[in-house]
Protein backbone atom coordinates (compact mmCIF):
# COMPACT_ATOMS: atom_id res chain seq x y z
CA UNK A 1 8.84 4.22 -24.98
CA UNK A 2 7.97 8.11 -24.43
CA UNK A 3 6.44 8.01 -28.20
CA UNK A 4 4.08 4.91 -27.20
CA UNK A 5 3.25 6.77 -23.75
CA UNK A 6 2.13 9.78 -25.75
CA UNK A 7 -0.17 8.69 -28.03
CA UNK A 8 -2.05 7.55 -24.88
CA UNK A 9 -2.60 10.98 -24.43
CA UNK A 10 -5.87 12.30 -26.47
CA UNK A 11 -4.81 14.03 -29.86
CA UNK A 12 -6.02 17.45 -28.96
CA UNK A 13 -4.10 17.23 -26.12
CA UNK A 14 -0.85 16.14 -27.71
CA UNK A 15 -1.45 18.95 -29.89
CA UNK A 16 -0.95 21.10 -27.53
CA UNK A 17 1.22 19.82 -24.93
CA UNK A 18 3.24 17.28 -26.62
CA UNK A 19 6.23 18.90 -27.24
CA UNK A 20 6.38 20.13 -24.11
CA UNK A 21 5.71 16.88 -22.23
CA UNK A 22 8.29 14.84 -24.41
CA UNK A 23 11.29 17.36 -23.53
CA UNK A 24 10.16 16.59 -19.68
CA UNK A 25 9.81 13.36 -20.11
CA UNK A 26 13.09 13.03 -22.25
CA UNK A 27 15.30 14.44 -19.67
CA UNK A 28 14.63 12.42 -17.06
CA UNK A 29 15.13 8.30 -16.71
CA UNK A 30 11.58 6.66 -16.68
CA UNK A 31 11.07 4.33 -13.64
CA UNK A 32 7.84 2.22 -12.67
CA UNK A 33 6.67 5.00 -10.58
CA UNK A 34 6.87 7.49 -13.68
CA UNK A 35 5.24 4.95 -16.21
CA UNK A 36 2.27 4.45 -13.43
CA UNK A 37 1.85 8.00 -13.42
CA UNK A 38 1.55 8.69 -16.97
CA UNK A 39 -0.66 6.06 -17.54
CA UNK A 40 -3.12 7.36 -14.69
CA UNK A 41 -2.72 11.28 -16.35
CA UNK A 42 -3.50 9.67 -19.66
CA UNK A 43 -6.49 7.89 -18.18
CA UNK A 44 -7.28 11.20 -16.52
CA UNK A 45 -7.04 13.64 -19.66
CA UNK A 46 -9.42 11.37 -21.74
CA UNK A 47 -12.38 11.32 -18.74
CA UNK A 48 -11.97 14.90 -17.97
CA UNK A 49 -10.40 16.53 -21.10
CA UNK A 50 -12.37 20.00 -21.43
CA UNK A 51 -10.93 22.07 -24.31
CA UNK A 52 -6.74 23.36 -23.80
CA UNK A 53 -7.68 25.52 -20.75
CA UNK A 54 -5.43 23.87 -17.93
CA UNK A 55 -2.28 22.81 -18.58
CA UNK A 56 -0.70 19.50 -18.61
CA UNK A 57 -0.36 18.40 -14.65
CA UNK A 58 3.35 16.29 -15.69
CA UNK A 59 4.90 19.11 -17.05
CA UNK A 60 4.93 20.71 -13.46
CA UNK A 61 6.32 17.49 -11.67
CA UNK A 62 4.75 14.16 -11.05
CA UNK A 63 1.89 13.84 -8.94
CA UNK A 64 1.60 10.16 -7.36
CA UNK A 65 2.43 10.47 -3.75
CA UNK A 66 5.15 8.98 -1.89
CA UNK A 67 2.59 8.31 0.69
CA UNK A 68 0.91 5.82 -1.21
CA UNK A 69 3.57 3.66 -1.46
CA UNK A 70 5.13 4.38 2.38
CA UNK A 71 1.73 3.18 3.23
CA UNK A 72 1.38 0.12 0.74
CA UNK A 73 5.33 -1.14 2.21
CA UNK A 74 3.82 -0.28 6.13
CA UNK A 75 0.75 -3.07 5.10
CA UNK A 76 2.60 -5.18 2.21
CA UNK A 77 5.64 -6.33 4.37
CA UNK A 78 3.59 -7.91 7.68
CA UNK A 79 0.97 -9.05 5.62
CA UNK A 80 3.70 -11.11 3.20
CA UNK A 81 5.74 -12.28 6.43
CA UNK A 82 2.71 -13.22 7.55
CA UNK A 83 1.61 -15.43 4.77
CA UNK A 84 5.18 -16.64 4.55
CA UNK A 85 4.38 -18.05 8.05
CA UNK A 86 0.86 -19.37 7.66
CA UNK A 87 2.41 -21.57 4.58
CA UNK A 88 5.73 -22.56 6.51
CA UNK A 89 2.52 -24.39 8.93
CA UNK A 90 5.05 -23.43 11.98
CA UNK A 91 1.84 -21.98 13.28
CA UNK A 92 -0.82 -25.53 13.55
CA UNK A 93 -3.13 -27.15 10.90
CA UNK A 94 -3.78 -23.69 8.04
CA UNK A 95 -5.22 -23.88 4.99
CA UNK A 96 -2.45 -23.92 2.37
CA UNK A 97 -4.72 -21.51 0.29
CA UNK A 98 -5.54 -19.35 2.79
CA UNK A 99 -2.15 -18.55 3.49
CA UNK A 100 -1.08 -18.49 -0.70
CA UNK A 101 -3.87 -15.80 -0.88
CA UNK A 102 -2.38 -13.75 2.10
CA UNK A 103 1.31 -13.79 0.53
CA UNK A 104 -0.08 -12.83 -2.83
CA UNK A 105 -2.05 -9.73 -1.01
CA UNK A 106 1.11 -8.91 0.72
CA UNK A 107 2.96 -9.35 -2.41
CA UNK A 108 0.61 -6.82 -4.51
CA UNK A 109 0.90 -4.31 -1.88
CA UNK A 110 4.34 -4.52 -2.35
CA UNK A 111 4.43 -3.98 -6.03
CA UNK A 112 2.49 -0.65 -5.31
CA UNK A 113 5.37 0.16 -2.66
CA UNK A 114 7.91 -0.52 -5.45
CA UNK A 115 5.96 1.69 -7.73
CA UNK A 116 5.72 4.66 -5.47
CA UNK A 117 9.11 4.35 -3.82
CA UNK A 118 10.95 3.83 -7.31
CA UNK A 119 10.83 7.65 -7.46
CA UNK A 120 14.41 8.44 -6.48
CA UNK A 121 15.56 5.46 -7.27
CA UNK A 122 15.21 5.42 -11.00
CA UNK A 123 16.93 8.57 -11.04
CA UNK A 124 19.93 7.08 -9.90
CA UNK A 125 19.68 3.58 -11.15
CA UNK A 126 17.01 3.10 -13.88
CA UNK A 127 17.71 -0.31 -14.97
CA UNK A 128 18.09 -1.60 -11.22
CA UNK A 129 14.90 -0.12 -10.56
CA UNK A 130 12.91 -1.54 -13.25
CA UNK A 131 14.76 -4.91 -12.60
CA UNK A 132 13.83 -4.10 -8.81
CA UNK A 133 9.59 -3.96 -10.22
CA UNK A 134 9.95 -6.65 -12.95
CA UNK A 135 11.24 -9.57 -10.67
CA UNK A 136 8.47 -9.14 -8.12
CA UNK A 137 6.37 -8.94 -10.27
CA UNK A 138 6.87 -12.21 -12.24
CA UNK A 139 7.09 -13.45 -8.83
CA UNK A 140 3.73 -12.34 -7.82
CA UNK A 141 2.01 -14.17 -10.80
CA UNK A 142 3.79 -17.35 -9.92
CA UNK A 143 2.46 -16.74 -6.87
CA UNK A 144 -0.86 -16.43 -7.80
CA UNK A 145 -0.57 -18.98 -10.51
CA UNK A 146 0.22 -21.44 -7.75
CA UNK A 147 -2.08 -20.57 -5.03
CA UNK A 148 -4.82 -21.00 -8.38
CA UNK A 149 -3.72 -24.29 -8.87
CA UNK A 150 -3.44 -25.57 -5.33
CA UNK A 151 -6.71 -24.59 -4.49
CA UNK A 152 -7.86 -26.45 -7.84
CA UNK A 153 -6.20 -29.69 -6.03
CA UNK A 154 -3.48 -29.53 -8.95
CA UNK A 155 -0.30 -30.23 -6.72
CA UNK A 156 2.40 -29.76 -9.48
CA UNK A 157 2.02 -25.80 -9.37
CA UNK A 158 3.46 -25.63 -6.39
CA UNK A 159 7.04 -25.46 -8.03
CA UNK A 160 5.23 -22.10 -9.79
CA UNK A 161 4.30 -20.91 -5.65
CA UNK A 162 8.23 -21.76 -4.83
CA UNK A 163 9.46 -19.97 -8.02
CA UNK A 164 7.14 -16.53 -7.34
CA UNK A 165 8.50 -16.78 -3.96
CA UNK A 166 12.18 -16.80 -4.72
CA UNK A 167 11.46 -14.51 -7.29
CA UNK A 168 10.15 -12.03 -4.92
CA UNK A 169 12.82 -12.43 -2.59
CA UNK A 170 15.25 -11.68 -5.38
CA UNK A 171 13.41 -8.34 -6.57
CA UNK A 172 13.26 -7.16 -3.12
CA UNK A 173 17.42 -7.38 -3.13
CA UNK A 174 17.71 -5.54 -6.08
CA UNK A 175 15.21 -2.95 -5.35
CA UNK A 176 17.32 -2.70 -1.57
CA UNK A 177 20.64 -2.46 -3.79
CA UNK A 178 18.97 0.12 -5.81
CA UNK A 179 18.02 2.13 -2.97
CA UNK A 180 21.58 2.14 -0.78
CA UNK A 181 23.11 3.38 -4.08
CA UNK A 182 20.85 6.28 -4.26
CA UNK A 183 21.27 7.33 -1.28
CA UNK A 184 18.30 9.18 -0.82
CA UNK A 185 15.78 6.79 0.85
CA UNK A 186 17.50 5.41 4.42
CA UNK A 187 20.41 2.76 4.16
CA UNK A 188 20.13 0.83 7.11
CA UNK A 189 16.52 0.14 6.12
CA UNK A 190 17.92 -0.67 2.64
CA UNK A 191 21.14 -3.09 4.67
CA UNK A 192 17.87 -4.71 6.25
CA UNK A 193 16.02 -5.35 3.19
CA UNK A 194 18.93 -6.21 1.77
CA UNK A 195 19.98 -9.11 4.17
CA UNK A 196 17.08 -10.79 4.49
CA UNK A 197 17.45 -13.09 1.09
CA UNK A 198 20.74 -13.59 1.82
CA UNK A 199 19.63 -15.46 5.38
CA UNK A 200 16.89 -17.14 3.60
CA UNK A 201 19.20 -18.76 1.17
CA UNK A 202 21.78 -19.39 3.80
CA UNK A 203 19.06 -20.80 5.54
CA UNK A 204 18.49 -23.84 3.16
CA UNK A 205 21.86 -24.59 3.30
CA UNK A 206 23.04 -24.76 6.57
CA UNK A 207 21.51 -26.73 10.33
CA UNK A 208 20.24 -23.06 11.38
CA UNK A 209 17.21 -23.31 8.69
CA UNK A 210 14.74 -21.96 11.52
CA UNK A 211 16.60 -19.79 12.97
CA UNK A 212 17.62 -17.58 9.40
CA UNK A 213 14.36 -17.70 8.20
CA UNK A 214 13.36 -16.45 11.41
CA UNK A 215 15.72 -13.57 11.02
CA UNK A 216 15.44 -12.84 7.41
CA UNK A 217 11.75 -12.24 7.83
CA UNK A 218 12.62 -9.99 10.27
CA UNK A 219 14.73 -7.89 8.42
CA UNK A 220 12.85 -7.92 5.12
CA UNK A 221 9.44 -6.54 7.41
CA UNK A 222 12.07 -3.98 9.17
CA UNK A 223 13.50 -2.71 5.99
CA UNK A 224 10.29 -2.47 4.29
CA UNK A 225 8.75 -1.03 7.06
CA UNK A 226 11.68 1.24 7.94
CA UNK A 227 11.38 2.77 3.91
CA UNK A 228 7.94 3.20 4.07
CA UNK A 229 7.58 5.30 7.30
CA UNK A 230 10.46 7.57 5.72
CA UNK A 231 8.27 7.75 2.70
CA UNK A 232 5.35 8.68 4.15
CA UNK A 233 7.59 11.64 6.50
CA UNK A 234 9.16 12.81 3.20
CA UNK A 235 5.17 13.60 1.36
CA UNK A 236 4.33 15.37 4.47
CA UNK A 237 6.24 18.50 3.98
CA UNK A 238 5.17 18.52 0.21
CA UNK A 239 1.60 18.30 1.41
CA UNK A 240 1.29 20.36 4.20
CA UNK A 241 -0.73 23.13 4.19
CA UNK A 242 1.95 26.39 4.19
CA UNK A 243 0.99 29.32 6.59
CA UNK A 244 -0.49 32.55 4.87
């Protein structure tokens, strides 16, 4: 993988910074939030490449922001609870594609809040945390596969809504799992997250349906909420201006 990610990079560039950028990139486990990044540097070093004068911007650290994904869990989680609710109809007579295209919104915001908050994790637990991105991901295009097709009239992609959704619900216990082992990112907010597909499931298998679903929606927009305000205190220090 770091060969393929290299030759993103313009030759001249690689020329001149490759070696250097492979060792960094070699001694460290590559999570989403790493592979975002050096996609966005190699986008970057092809649009504003100006001879070898400044040097390579990875080779310091990693530059996406913690903020952006404490701020993408803060508007991801309501909004998918939200559309999680609009399609239950526990709420009067909504449009079953309005609320499909407000729990895939939720559920892309999310993604970027697994990309950005994936940064400690996949220090500790690479292949949890790319597990953690890959599931929701799948889940958000049968999501969005099935909120296509029932606004097309086509009634039989609804198992493909169902599927994203479950999907989802899975990722978002791994990527919880992945973040109480790490330890660095709160655990009660990761317990929360954590907890919520296990009430779902219980949910369909018990006479307190209602009542678990209730509560696990709870908990997942806690726990995602609860991990992205911690993200967004953790960039602060990084960012803030330092007195003279």
């Amino acid at each position: 993988m770091i060969s393929l990610l290299l030759r993103l990079y313009p030759a001249r560039w690689r020329a001149r910074y490759g070696d250097e950028f492979e060792q960094v990139l070699a001694d460290r486990p590559l999570g989403p939030f790493d592979v975002a990044d050096i996609l966005l540097g190699a986008l970057d070093a092809h649009l504003h490449l100006r001879g070898l004068e400044a040097a390579p911007q990875h080779a310091k650290g990693f530059a996406m922001s913690l903020r952006i994904g404490g701020i993408a869990a803060l508007v991801g989680a309501p909004v998918w609870a939200s559309g999680f609710v609009l399609a239950s109809g526990v709420v009067g007579d909504i449009d079953t594609r309005d609320a499909a295209a407000v729990m895939v919104a939720g559920s892309l915001a999310l993604l970027v809040a697994l990309v950005g908050l994936s940064a400690f994790q996949a220090r500790v637990q690479p292949l949890l945390s790319w597990l953690a991105f890959a599931l929701p991901a799948v889940g958000t295009i049968g999501l969005l596969v099935g909120s296509l097709g029932v606004a097309l009239g086509r009634d039989e992609f609804t198992d493909a809504f169902y599927f994203g959704l479950m999907t989802f619900f899975v990722g978002s216990l791994l990527f919880a799992i992945a973040t109480y082992l790490a330890g660095v990112l709160s655990r009660p907010a990761a317990v929360l997250l954590g907890v919520a597909p296990v009430l779902a499931i219980a949910g369909g298998r018990t006479g307190l349906a209602e009542i678990l679903t209730v509560a696990a929606l709870m908990c997942f927009t806690l726990g995602w909420c609860a991990l992205g305000a911690q993200a967004i205190r953790l960039d602060r220090p990084a960012n803030a201006p330092r007195p003279a």
